[in-house]
Protein backbone atom coordinates (compact mmCIF):
# COMPACT_ATOMS: atom_id res chain seq x y z
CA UNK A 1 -15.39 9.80 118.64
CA UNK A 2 -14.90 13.04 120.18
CA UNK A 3 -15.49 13.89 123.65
CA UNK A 4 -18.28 16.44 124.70
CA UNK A 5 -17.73 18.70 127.51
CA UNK A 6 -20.69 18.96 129.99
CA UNK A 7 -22.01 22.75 130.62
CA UNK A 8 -20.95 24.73 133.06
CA UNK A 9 -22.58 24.77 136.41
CA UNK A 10 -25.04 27.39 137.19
CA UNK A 11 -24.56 29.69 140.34
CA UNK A 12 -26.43 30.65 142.73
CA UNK A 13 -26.82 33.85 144.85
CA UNK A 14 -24.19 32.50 147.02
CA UNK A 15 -21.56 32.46 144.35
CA UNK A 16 -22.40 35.63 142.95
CA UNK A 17 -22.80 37.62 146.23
CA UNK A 18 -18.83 35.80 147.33
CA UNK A 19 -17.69 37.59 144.33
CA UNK A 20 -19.41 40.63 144.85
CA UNK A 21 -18.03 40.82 148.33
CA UNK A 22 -14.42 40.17 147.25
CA UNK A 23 -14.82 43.00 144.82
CA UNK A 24 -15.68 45.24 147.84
CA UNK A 25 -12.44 44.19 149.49
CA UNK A 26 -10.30 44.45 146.62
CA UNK A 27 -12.21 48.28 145.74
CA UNK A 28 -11.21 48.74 149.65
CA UNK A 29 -7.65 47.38 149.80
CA UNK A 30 -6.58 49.33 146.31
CA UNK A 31 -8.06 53.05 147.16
CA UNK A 32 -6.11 53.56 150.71
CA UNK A 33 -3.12 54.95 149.55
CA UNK A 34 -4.54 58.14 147.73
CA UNK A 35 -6.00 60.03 151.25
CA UNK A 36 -3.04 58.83 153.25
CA UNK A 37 -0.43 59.50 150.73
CA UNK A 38 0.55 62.84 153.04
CA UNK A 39 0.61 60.54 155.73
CA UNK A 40 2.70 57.85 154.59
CA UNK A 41 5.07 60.80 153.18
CA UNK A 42 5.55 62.21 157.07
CA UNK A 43 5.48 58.87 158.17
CA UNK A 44 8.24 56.88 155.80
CA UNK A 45 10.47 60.00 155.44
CA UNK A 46 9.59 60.43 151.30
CA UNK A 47 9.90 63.09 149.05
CA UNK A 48 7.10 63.91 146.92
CA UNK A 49 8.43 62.26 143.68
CA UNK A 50 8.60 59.43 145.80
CA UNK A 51 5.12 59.82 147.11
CA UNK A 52 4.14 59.55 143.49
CA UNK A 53 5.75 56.45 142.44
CA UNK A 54 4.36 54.81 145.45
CA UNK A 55 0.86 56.39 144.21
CA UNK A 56 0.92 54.55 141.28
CA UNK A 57 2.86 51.32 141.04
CA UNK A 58 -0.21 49.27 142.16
CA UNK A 59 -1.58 50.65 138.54
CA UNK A 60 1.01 49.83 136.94
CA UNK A 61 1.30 46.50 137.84
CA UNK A 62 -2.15 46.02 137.29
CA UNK A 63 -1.97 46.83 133.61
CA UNK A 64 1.02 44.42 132.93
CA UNK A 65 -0.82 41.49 134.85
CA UNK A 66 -4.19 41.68 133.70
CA UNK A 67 -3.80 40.51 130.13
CA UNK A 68 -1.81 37.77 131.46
CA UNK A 69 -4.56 37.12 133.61
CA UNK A 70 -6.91 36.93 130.93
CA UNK A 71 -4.95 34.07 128.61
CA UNK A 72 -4.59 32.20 131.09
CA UNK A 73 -7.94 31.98 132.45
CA UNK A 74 -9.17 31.30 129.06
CA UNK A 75 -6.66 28.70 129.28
CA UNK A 76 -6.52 26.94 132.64
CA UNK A 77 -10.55 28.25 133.68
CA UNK A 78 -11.05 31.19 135.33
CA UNK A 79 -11.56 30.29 139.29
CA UNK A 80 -8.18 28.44 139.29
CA UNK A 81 -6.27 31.62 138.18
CA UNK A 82 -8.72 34.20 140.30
CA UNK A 83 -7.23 32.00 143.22
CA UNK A 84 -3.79 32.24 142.43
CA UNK A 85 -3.99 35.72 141.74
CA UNK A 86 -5.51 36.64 145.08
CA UNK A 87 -3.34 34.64 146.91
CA UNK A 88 -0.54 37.30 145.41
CA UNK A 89 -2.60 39.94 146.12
CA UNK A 90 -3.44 39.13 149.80
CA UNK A 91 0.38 38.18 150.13
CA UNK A 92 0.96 41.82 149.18
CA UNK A 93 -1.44 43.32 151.17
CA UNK A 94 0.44 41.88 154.47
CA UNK A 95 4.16 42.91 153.13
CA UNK A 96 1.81 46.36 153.08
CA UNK A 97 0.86 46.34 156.76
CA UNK A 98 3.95 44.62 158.06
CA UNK A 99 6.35 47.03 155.85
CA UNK A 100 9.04 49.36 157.86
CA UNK A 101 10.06 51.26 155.47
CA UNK A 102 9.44 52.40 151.66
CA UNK A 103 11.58 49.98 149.37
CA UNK A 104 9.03 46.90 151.30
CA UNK A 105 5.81 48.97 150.84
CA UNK A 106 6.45 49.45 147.38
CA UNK A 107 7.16 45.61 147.22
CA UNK A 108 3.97 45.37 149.09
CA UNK A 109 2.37 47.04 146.63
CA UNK A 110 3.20 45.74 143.54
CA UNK A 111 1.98 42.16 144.64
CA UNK A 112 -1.16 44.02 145.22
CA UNK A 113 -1.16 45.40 141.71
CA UNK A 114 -2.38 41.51 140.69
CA UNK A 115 -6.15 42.44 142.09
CA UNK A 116 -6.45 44.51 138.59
CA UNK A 117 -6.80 41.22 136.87
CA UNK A 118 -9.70 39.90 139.62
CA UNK A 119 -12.33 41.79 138.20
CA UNK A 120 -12.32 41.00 134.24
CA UNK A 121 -12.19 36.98 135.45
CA UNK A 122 -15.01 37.85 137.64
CA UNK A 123 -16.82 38.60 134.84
CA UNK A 124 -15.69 35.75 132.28
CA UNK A 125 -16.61 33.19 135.46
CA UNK A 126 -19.96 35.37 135.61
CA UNK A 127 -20.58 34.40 131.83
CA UNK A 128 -19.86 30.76 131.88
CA UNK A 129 -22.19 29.92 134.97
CA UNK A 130 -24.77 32.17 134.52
CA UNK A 131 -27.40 33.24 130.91
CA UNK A 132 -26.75 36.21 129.03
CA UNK A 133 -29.48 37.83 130.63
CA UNK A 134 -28.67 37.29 134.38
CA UNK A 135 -24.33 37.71 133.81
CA UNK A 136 -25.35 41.27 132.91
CA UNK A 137 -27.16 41.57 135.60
CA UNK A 138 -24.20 40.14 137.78
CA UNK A 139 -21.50 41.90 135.93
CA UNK A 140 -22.89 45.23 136.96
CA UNK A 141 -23.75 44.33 140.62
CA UNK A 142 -20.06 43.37 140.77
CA UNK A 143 -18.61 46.12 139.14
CA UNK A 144 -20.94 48.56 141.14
CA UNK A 145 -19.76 46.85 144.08
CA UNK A 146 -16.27 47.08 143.54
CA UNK A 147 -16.75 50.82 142.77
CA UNK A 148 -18.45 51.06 146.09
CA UNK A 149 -15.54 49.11 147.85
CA UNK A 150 -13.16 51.77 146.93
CA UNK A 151 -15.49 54.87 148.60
CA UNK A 152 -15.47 52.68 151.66
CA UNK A 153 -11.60 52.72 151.63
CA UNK A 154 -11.53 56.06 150.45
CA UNK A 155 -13.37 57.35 153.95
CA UNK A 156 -12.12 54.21 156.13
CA UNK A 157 -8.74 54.49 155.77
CA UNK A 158 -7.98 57.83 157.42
CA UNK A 159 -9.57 57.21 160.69
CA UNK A 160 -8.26 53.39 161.08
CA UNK A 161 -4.70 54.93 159.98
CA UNK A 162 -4.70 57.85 162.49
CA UNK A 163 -6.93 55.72 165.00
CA UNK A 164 -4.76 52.37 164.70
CA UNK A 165 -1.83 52.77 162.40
CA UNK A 166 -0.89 53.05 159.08
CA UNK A 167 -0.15 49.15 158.93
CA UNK A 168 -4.01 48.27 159.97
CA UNK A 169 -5.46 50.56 157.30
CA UNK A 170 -3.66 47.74 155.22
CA UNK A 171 -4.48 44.80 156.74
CA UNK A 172 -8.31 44.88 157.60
CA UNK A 173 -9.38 45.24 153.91
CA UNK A 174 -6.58 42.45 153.09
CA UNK A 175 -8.53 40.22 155.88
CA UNK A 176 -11.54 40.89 154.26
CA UNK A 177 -9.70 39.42 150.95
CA UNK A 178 -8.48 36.96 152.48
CA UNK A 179 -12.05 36.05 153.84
CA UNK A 180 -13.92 36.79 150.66
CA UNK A 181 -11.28 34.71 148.65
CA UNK A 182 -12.01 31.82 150.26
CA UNK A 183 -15.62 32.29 149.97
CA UNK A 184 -15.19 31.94 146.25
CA UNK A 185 -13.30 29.37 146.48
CA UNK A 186 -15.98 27.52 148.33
CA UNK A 187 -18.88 28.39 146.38
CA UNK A 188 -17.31 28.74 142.92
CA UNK A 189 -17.65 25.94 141.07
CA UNK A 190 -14.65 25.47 138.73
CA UNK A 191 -15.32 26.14 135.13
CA UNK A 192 -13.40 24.08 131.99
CA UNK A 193 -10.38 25.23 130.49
CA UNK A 194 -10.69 26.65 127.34
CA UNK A 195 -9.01 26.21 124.07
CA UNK A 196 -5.21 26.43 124.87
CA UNK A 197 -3.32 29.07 122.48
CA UNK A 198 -0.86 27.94 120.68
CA UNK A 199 1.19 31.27 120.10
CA UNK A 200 1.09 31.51 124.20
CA UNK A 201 1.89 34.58 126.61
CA UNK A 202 4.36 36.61 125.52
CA UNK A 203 6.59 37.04 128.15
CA UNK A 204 9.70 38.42 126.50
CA UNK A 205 7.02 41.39 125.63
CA UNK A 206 6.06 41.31 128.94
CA UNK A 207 9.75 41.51 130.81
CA UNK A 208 10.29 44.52 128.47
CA UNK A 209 7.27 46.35 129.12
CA UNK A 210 7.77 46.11 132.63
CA UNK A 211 11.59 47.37 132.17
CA UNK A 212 10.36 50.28 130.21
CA UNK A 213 7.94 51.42 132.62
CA UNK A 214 9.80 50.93 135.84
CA UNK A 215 12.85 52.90 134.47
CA UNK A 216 10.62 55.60 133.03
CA UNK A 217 9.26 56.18 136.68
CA UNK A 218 12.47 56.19 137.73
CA UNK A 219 13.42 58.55 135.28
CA UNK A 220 10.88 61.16 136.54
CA UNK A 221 11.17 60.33 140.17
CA UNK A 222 15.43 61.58 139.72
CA UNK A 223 14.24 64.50 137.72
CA UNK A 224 14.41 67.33 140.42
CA UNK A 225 18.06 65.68 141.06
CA UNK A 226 19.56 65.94 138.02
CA UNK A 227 22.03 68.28 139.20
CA UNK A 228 23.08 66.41 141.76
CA UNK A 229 22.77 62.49 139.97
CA UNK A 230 23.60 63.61 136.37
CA UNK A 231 25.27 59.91 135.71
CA UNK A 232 22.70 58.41 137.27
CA UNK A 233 20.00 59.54 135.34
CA UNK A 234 22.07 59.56 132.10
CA UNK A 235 22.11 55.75 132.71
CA UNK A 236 18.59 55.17 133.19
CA UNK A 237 17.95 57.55 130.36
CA UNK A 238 19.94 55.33 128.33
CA UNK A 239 17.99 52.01 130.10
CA UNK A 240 15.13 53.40 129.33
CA UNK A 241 15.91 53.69 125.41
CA UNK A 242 17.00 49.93 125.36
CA UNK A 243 13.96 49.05 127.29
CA UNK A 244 11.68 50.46 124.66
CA UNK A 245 13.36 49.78 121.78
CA UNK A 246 13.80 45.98 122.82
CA UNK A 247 9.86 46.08 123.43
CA UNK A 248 9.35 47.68 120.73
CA UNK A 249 11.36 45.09 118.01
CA UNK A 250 9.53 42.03 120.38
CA UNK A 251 6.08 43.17 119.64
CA UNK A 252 6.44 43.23 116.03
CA UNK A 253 7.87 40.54 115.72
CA UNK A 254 5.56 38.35 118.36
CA UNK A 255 3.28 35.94 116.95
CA UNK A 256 0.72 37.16 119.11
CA UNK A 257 2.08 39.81 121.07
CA UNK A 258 0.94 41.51 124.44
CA UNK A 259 0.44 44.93 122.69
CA UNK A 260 -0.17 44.59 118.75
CA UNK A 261 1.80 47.37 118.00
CA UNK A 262 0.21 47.58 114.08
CA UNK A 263 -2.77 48.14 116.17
CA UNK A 264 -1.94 51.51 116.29
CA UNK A 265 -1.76 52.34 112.73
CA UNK A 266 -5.37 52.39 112.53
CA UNK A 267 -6.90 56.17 113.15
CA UNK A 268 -9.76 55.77 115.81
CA UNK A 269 -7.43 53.80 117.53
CA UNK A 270 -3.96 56.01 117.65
CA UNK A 271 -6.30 58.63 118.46
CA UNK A 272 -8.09 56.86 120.93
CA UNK A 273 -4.49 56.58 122.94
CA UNK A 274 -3.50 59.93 122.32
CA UNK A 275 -6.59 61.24 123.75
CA UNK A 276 -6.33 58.42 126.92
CA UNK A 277 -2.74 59.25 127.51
CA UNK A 278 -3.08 63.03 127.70
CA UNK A 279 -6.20 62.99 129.41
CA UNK A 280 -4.96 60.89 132.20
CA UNK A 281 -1.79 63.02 132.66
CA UNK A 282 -4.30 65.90 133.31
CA UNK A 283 -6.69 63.77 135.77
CA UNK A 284 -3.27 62.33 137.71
CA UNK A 285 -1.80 65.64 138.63
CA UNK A 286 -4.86 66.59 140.38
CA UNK A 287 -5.03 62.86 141.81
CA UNK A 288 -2.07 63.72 143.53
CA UNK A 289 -1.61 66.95 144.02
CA UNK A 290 -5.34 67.69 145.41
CA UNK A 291 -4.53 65.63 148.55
CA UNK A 292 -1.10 67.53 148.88
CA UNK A 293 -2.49 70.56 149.44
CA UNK A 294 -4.97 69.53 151.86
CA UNK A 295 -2.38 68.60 154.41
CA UNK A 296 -0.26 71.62 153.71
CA UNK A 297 -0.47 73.16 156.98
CA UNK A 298 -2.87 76.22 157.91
CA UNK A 299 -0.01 78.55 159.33
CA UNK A 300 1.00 78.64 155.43
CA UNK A 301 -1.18 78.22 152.52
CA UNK A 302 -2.72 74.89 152.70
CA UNK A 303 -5.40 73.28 155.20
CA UNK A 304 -3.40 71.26 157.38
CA UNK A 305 -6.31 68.23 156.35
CA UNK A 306 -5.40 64.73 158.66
CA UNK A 307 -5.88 61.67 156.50
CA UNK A 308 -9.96 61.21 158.06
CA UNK A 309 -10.22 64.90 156.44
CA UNK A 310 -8.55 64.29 153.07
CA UNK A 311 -10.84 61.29 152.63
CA UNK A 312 -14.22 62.77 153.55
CA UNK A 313 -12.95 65.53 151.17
CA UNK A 314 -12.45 62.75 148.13
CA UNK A 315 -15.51 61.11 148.60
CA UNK A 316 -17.29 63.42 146.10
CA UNK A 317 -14.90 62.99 143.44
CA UNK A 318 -15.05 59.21 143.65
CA UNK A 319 -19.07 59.55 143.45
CA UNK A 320 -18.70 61.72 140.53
CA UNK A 321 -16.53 58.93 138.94
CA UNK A 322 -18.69 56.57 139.72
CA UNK A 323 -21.81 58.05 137.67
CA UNK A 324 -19.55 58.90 134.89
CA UNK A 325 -19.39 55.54 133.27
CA UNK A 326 -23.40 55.60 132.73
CA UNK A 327 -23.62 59.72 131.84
CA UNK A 328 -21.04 58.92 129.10
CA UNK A 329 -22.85 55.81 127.62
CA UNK A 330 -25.88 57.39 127.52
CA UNK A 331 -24.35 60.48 125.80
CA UNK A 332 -22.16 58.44 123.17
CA UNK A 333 -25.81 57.12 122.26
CA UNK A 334 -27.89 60.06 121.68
CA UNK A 335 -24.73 62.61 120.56
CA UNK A 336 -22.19 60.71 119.42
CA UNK A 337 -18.80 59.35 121.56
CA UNK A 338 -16.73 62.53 119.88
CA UNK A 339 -18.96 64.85 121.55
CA UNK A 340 -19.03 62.95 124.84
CA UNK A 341 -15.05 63.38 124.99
CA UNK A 342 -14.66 67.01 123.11
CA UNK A 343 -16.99 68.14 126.51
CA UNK A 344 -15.24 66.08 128.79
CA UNK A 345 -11.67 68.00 128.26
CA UNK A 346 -13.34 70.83 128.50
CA UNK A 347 -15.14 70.62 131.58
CA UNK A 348 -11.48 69.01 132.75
CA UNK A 349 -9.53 72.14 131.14
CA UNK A 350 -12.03 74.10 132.91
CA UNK A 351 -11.43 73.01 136.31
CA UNK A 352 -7.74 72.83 136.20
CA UNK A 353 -7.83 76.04 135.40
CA UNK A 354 -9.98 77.41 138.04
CA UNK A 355 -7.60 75.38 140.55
CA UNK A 356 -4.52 77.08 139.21
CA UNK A 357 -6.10 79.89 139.89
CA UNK A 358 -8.49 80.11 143.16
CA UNK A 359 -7.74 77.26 145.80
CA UNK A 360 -7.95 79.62 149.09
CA UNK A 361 -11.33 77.35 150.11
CA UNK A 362 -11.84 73.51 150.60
CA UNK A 363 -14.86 73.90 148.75
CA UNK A 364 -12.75 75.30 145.86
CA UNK A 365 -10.99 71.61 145.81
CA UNK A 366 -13.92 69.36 146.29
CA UNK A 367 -15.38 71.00 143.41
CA UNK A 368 -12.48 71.00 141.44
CA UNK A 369 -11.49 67.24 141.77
CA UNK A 370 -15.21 66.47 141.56
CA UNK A 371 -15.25 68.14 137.75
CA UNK A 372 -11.66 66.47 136.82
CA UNK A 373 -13.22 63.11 138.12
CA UNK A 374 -16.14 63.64 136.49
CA UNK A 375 -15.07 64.13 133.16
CA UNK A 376 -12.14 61.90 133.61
CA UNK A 377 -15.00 58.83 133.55
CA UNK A 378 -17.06 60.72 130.52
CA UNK A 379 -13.36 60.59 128.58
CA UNK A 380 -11.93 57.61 129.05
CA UNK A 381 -15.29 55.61 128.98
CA UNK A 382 -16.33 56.88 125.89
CA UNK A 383 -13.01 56.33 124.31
CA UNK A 384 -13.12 52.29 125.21
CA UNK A 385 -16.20 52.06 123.96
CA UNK A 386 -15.59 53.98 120.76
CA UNK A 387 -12.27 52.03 120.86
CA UNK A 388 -13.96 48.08 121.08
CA UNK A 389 -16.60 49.59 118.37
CA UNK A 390 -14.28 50.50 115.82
CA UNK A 391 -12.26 47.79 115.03
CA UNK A 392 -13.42 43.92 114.38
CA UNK A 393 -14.42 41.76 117.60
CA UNK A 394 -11.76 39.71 116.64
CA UNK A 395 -9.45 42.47 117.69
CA UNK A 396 -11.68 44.10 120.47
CA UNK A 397 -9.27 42.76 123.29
CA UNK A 398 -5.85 43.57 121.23
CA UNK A 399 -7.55 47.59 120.91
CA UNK A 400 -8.37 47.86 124.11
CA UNK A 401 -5.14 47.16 125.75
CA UNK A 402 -3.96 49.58 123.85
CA UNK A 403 -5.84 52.54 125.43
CA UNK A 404 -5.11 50.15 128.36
CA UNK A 405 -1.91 50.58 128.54
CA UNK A 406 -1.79 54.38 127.48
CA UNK A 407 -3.94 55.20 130.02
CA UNK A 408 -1.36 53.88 132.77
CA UNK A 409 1.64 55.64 131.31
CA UNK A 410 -0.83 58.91 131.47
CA UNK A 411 -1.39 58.57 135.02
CA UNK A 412 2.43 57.37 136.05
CA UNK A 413 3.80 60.39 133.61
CA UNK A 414 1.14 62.93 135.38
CA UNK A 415 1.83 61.68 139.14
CA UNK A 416 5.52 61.72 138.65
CA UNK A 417 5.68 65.29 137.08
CA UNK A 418 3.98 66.46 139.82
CA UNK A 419 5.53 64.70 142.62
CA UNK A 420 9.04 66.33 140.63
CA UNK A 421 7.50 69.86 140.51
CA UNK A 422 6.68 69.39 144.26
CA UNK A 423 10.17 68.42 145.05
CA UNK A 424 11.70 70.86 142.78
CA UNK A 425 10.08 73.86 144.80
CA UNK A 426 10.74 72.05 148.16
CA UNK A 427 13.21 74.50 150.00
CA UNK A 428 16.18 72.61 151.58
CA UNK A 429 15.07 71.70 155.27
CA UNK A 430 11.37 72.34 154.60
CA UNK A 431 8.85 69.78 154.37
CA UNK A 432 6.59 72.97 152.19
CA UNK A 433 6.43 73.37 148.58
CA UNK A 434 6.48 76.84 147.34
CA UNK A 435 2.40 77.43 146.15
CA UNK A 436 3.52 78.17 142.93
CA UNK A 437 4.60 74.55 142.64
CA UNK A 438 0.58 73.61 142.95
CA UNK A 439 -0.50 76.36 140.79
CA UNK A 440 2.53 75.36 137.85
CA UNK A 441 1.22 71.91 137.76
CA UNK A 442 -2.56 73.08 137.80
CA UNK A 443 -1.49 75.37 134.58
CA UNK A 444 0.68 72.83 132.91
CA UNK A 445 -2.12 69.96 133.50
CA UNK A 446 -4.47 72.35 131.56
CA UNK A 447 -2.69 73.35 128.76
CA UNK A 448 -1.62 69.88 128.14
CA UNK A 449 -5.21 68.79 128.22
CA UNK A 450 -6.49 71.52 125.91
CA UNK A 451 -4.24 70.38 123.55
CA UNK A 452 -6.19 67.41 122.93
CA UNK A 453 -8.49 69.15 121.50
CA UNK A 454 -7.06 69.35 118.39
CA UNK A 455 -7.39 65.57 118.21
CA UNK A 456 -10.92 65.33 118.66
CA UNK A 457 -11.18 67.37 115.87
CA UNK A 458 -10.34 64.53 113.64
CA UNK A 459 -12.17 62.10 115.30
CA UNK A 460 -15.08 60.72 113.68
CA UNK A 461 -18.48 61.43 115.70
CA UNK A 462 -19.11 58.27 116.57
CA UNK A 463 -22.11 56.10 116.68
CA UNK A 464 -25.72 57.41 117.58
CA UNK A 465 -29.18 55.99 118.18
């Protein structure tokens, strides 16, 4: 006889609104960083290029832990590793607020980097307790509220870090995970285990990836010193080579590997990464060097923008991001995903440009960033969804961490460059980049982007109702 395993529990309000509210503090705790950066820079003694790795290794962790995340939920059930996962995170969050110095923020922050996994087993715990009908329902008041979440740290975390400190702007939204957490915990009932997999997590894939990417940050971060560390970076040059190339020969040969490298052998989907990668390297540079320029002070070119400032100022951009999503599904319906991304980089192209060239006015940046954002969310959206289309469901999860995983590198390879260009134009004993630094990255970030277009040439116009 063969056992049957009774149906999931079905969840209340409660339940849902616990995760909804934990998705707030997790939207909160991740988006601080990007209107203090300037701050923390003064603060922590760092040079741009460091600035930028700090910018983005949250992201980067994220991107290696969330497929993890996913297997083993499927695996173990999905509130047991949520749990875990936030007890990481909310351990990171106080290394954050407790950290002296750089080397433990950094720490801090990659222990954050775990909350990118909290939202996708949100939604599979979503599914199992709730019908199709109502998860949707859920899914999007959680995602919406996550989204919302990261305004509120967006505009919060200037004031509390020039009101309090830097370490409080870290540890109220980590209270609030910490509160929320155990909420779900509560409330949440637990869900079965699923199926186990036999081929497993592929760690050895994993170690490597990680290698690769934190020597290839590294790489970019010693850059502007090569004169002065040529050995150095020869070394990690030559790190980063084995790295990749170990990674590389591991995914092939992995019975079911982290990335399915043959993946990429397929058109929509190589394309779909080239088009991800580049377009994030354009979006990153102005993620980071928009807020830069802002707290450049008045006596020279800049604004002289406080953290409270810089925020207000990127609240428009992360409302423009935030309507993206839904603007690009319903143009992938009615004209096709190609055309959805081939306007995209152009409205991004277009706004680079216009930065490179006129950024005498606030206004001049608000706008800008709000247009990169904007079409930033058209992009990349449209490109996951043409991405899961295009290939069988079967291999909807192995696609998508493709683009995944491209779209990280394009955002650590874009805030790196720039934080190097900054540093490179950095006079000894000034803490002022030259303008032309700003205005070189602007340019470069646009002609990279433009090039893109000749990918979305060949793209295929996707599907249209």
């Amino acid at each position: 006889m063969t056992a049957t395993l009774a149906p999931p529990v079905r969840i209340g309000r409660a339940a849902v609104g616990a995760l909804g509210m934990l998705a707030v503090a997790t939207g909160a705790l991740e988006s601080v960083v990007t209107p203090t950066l300037p701050l923390l820079q003064r603060e922590l003694d760092m040079s741009p290029s460091e600035g930028a790795l700090l910018s983005i290794v949250l992201l980067i962790t994220g991107a290696l832990v969330t497929p993890v995340a996913g297997k083993l939920g499927d695996r173990y059930g999905g509130k047991r590793i949520l749990i875990r996962l936030m007890a990481v995170v909310c351990a990171g969050g106080l290394v954050s607020a407790l950290a002296p110095n750089l080397p433990v923020l950094l720490l801090g922050q990659v222990l954050q980097g775990a909350m990118v996994g909290a939202l996708p087993l949100s939604f599979i715990l979503v599914r199992k307790h709730l019908p199709a009908g109502e998860s949707k329902v859920a899914i999007g008041v959680v995602s919406g509220l996550f989204v919302g979440g990261g305004m509120a740290g967006t505009l919060s975390a200037g004031p509390v870090a020039e009101g309090l400190s830097r370490h409080w702007m870290f540890a109220l939204p980590t209270l609030a995970v910490i509160g929320s957490t155990a909420l779900v915990n509560r409330l949440m009932p637990h869900d079965p285990p699923g199926r186990s997999d036999d081929a497993g997590v592929d760690w050895p894939g994993l170690l490597l990836l990680s290698g690769t990417l934190v020597t290839l940050m590294l790489v970019l971060a010693l850059a502007p010193d090569v004169a002065s560390q040529p050995l150095m970076l020869g070394a990690l040059i030559l790190l980063l080579a084995a790295f990749a190339g170990g990674w590389i020969a591991v995914e092939r040969r992995a019975t079911s590997p982290m990335v399915d490298l043959r993946m990429l052998a397929r058109p929509a989907v190589w394309k779909s990464c080239v088009l991800t990668f580049v377009i994030c390297v354009g979006t990153s540079v102005a993620v980071y060097l928009v807020p830069q320029l802002f707290a450049v002070p008045s006596d020279e070119y800049g604004f002289g923008a406080g953290a409270t400032a810089i925020g207000f100022f990127l609240l428009p951009g992360a409302v423009a991001a935030s309507l993206a999503g839904p603007i690009s599904g319903i143009g992938a319906r009615r004209y096709g995903s190609r055309a959805v991304v081939t306007a995209g980089i152009v409205l991004m192209v277009t706004a680079l440009i216009a930065l490179a060239a006129v950024h005498t006015e606030v206004w001049h940046l608000v706008i800008g960033k709000l247009m990169i954002a904007l079409a930033n969310g058209l992009c990349v959206t449209a490109l996951v969804t043409g991405t899961a289309t295009s290939v069988e469901q079967g291999d909807t999860g192995i696609a998508t961490s493709l683009v995944l995983v491209t779209r990280v590198l394009g955002y650590a390879v874009g805030a790196q460059v720039s934080g190097a260009i900054l540093t490179a134009a950095t006079p000894s004993g000034s803490d002022v980049p030259a303008e032309s630094a700003f205005v070189t990255g602007f340019a470069i970030a646009a002609a990279v982007t433009a090039l893109s277009l000749l990918v979305t040439r060949t793209m295929s116009k996707g599907a249209k109702e």
